[in-house]
C-alpha atoms as a PDB file:
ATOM      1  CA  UNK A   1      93.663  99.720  14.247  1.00  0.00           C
ATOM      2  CA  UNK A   2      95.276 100.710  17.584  1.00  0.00           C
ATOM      3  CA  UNK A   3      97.166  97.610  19.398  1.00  0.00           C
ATOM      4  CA  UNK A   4      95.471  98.008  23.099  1.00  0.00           C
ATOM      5  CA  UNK A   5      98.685  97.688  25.504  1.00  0.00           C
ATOM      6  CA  UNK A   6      98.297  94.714  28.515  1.00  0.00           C
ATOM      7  CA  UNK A   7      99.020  96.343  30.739  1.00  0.00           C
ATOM      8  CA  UNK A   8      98.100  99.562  30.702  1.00  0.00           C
ATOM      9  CA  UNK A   9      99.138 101.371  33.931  1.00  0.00           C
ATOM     10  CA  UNK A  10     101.958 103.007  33.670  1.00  0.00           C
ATOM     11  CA  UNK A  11     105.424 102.007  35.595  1.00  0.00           C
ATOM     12  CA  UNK A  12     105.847 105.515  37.029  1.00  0.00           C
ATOM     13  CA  UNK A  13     102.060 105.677  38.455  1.00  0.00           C
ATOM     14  CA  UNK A  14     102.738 102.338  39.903  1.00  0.00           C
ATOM     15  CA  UNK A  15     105.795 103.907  42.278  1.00  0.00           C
ATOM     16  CA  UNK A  16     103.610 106.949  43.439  1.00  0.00           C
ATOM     17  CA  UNK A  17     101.512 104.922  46.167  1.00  0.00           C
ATOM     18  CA  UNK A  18     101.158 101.159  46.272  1.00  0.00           C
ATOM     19  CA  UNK A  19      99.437  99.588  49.318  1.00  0.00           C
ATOM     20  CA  UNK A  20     102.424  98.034  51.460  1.00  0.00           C
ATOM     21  CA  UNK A  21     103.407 102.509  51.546  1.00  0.00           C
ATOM     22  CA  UNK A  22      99.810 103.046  52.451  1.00  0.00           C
ATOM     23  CA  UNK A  23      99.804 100.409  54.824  1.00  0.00           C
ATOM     24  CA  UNK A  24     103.309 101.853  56.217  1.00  0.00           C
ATOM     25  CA  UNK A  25     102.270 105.191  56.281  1.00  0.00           C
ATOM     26  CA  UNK A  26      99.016 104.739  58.026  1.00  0.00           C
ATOM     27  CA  UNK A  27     100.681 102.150  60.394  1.00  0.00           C
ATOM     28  CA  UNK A  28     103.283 104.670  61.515  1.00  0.00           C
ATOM     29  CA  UNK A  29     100.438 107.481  61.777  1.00  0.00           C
ATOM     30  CA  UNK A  30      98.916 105.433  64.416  1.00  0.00           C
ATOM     31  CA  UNK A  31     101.977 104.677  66.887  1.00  0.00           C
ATOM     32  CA  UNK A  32     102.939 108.210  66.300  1.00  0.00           C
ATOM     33  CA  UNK A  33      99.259 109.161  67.314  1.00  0.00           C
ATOM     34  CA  UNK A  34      98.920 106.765  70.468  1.00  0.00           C
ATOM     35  CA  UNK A  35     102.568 107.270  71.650  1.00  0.00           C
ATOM     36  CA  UNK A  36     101.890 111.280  71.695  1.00  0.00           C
ATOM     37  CA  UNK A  37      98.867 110.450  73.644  1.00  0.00           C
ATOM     38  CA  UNK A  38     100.610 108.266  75.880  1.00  0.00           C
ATOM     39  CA  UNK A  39     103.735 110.761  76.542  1.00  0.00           C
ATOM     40  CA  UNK A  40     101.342 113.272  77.377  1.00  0.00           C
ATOM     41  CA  UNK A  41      99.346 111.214  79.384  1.00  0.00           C
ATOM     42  CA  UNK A  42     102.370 110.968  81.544  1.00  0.00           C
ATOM     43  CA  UNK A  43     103.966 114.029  81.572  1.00  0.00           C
ATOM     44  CA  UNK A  44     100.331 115.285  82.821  1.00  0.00           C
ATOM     45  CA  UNK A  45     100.263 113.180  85.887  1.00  0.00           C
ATOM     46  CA  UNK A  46     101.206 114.442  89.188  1.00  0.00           C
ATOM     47  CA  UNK A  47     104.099 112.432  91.267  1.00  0.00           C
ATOM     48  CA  UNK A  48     103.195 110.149  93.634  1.00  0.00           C
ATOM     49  CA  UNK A  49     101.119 110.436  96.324  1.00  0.00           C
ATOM     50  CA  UNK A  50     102.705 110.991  99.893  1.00  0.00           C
ATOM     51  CA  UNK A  51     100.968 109.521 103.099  1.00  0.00           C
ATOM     52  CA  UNK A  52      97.695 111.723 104.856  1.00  0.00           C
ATOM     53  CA  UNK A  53      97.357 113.092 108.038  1.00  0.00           C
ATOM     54  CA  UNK A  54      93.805 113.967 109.382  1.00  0.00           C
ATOM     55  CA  UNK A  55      94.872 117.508 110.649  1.00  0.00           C
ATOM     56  CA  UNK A  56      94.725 117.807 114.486  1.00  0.00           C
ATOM     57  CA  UNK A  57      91.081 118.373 115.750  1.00  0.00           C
ATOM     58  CA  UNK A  58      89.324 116.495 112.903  1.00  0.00           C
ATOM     59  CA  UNK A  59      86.593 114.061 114.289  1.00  0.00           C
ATOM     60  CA  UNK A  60      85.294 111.755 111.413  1.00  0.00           C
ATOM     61  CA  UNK A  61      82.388 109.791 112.464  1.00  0.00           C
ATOM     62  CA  UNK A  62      81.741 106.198 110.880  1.00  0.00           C
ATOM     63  CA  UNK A  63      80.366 106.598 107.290  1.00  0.00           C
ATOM     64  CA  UNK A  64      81.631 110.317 106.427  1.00  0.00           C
ATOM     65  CA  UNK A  65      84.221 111.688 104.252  1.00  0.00           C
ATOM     66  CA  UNK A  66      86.031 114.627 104.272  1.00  0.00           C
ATOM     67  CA  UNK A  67      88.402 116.068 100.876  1.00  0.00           C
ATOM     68  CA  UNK A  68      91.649 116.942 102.310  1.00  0.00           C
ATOM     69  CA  UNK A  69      94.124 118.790  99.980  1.00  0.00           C
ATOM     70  CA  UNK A  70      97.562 116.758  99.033  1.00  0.00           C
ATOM     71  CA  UNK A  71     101.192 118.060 100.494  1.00  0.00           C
ATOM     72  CA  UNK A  72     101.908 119.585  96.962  1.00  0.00           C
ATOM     73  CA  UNK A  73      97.865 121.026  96.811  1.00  0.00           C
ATOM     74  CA  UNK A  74      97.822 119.467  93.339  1.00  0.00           C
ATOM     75  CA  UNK A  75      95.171 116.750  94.582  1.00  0.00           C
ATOM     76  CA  UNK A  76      92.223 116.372  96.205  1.00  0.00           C
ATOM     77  CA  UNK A  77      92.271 113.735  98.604  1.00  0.00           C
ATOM     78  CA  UNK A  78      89.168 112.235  99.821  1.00  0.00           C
ATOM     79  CA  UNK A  79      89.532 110.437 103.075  1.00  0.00           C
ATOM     80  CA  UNK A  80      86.259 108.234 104.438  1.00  0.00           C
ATOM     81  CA  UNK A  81      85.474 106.311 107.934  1.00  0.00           C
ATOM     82  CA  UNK A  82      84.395 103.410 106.948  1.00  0.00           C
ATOM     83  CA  UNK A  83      84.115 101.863 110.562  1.00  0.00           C
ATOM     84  CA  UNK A  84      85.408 103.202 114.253  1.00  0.00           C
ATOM     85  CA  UNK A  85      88.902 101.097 113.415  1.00  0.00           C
ATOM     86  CA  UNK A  86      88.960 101.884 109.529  1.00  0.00           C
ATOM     87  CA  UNK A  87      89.835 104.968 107.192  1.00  0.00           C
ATOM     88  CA  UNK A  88      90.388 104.879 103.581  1.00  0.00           C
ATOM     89  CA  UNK A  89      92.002 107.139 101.324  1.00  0.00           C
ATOM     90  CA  UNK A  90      91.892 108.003  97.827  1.00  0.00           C
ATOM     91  CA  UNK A  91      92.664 110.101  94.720  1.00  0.00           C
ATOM     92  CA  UNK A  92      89.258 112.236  94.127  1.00  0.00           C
ATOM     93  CA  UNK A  93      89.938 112.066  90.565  1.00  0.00           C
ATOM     94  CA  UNK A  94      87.774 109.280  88.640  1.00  0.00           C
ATOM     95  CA  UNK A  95      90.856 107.524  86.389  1.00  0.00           C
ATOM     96  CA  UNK A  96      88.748 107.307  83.706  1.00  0.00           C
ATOM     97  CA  UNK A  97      88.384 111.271  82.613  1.00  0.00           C
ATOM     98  CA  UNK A  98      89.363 112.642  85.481  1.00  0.00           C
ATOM     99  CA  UNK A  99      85.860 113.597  87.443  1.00  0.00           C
ATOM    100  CA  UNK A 100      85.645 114.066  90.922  1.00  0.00           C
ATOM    101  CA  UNK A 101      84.548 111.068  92.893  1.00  0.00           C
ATOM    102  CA  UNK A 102      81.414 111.182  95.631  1.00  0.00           C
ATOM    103  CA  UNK A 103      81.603 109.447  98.929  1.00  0.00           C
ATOM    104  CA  UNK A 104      78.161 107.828  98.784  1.00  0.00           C
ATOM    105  CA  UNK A 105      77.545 106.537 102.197  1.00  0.00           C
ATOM    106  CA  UNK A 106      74.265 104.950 101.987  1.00  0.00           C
ATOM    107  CA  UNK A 107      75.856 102.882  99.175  1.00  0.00           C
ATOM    108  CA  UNK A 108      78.921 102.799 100.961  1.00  0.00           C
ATOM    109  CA  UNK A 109      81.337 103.044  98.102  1.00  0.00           C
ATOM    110  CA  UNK A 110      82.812 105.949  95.686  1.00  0.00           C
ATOM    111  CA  UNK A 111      80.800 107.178  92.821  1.00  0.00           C
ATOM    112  CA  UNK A 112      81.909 108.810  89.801  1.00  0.00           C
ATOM    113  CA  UNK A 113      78.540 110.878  88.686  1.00  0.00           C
ATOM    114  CA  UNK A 114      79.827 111.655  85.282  1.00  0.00           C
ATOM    115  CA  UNK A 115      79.288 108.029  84.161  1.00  0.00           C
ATOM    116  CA  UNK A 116      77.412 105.980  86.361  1.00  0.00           C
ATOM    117  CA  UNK A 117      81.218 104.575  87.656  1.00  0.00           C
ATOM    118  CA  UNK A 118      81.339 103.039  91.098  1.00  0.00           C
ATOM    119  CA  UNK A 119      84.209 101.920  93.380  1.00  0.00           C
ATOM    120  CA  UNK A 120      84.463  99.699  96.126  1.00  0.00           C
ATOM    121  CA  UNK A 121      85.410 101.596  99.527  1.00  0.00           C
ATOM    122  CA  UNK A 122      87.637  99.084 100.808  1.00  0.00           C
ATOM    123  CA  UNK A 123      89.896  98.867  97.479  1.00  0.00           C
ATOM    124  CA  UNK A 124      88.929 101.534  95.467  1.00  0.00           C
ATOM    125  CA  UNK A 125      88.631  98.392  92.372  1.00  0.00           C
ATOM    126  CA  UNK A 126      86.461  98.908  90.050  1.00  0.00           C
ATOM    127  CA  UNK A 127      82.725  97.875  90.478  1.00  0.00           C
ATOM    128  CA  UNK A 128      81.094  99.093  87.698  1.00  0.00           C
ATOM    129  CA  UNK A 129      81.091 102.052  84.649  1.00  0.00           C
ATOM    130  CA  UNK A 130      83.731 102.398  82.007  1.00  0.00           C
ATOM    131  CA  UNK A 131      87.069 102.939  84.229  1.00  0.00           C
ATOM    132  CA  UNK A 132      89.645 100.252  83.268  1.00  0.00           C
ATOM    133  CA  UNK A 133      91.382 100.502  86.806  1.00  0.00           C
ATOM    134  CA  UNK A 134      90.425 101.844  90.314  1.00  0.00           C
ATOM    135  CA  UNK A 135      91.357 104.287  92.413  1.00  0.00           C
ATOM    136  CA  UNK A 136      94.433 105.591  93.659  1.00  0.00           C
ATOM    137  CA  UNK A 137      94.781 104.951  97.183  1.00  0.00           C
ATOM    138  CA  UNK A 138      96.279 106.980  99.291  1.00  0.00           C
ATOM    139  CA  UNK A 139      97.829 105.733 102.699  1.00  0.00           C
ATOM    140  CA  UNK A 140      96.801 107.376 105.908  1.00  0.00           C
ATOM    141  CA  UNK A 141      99.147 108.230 108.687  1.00  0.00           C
ATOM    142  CA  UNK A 142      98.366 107.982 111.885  1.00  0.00           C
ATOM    143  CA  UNK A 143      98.389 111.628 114.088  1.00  0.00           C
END
């Protein structure tokens, strides 16, 4: 009759993967994972914004928007009269994935038509829709 052993896994197959090296290995995996995202994230984003200028000639009536171009023409800059004393300015890119955002003046306030996302004209906050922050707003020189 064969004496059964106790413990019958063996010392060597014991060494080859335990859970605390699975639990390292997969922790690691996933800062290595976000941190690439984040780095690229960043290296992917233009500098700062500098201020607008309306160019010379440019009437913008209360309630309409016009998409200027940024000093480095990396941007789209979309500039609204909110009111004859007011004008806003923002980053046309939704910071969620990057859509362009609508001027939607019987709303009055930015609209990201890729998901439903809305912004409020004033801020550029977030209203509503899956963005985390709002615009970026973009300061407006006077001519």
């Amino acid at each position: 009759m064969k004496k059964r052993d106790p413990f019958p896994v063996a010392l060597a197959d014991e060494r080859r993967l335990d859970r605390r090296r699975f639990l390292k290995a997969a922790g690691a995996t996933a800062v290595l994972a976000l941190g690439g995202e984040w780095i690229g994230q960043r290296l992917s984003e233009p500098g700062p914004l500098e201020a607008i200028h309306l160019p010379d000639g440019v009437e913008l009536p209360p309630g309409e928007a016009r998409t200027l171009g940024s000093s480095d023409d990396r941007r789209e800059i979309l500039v609204v009269r909110l009111d004859p004393r007011s004008v806003v300015a923002f980053d046309r890119r939704c910071p969620h994935l990057g859509c362009p955002v609508l001027w939607s003046a019987e709303r009055a306030r930015f609209e990201c038509p890729c998901h439903r996302a809305a912004f409020d004209a004033r801020t550029g906050r977030v209203l509503f829709g899956p963005p985390r922050r709002g615009l970026t707003a973009v300061r407006v020189a006077a001519s």
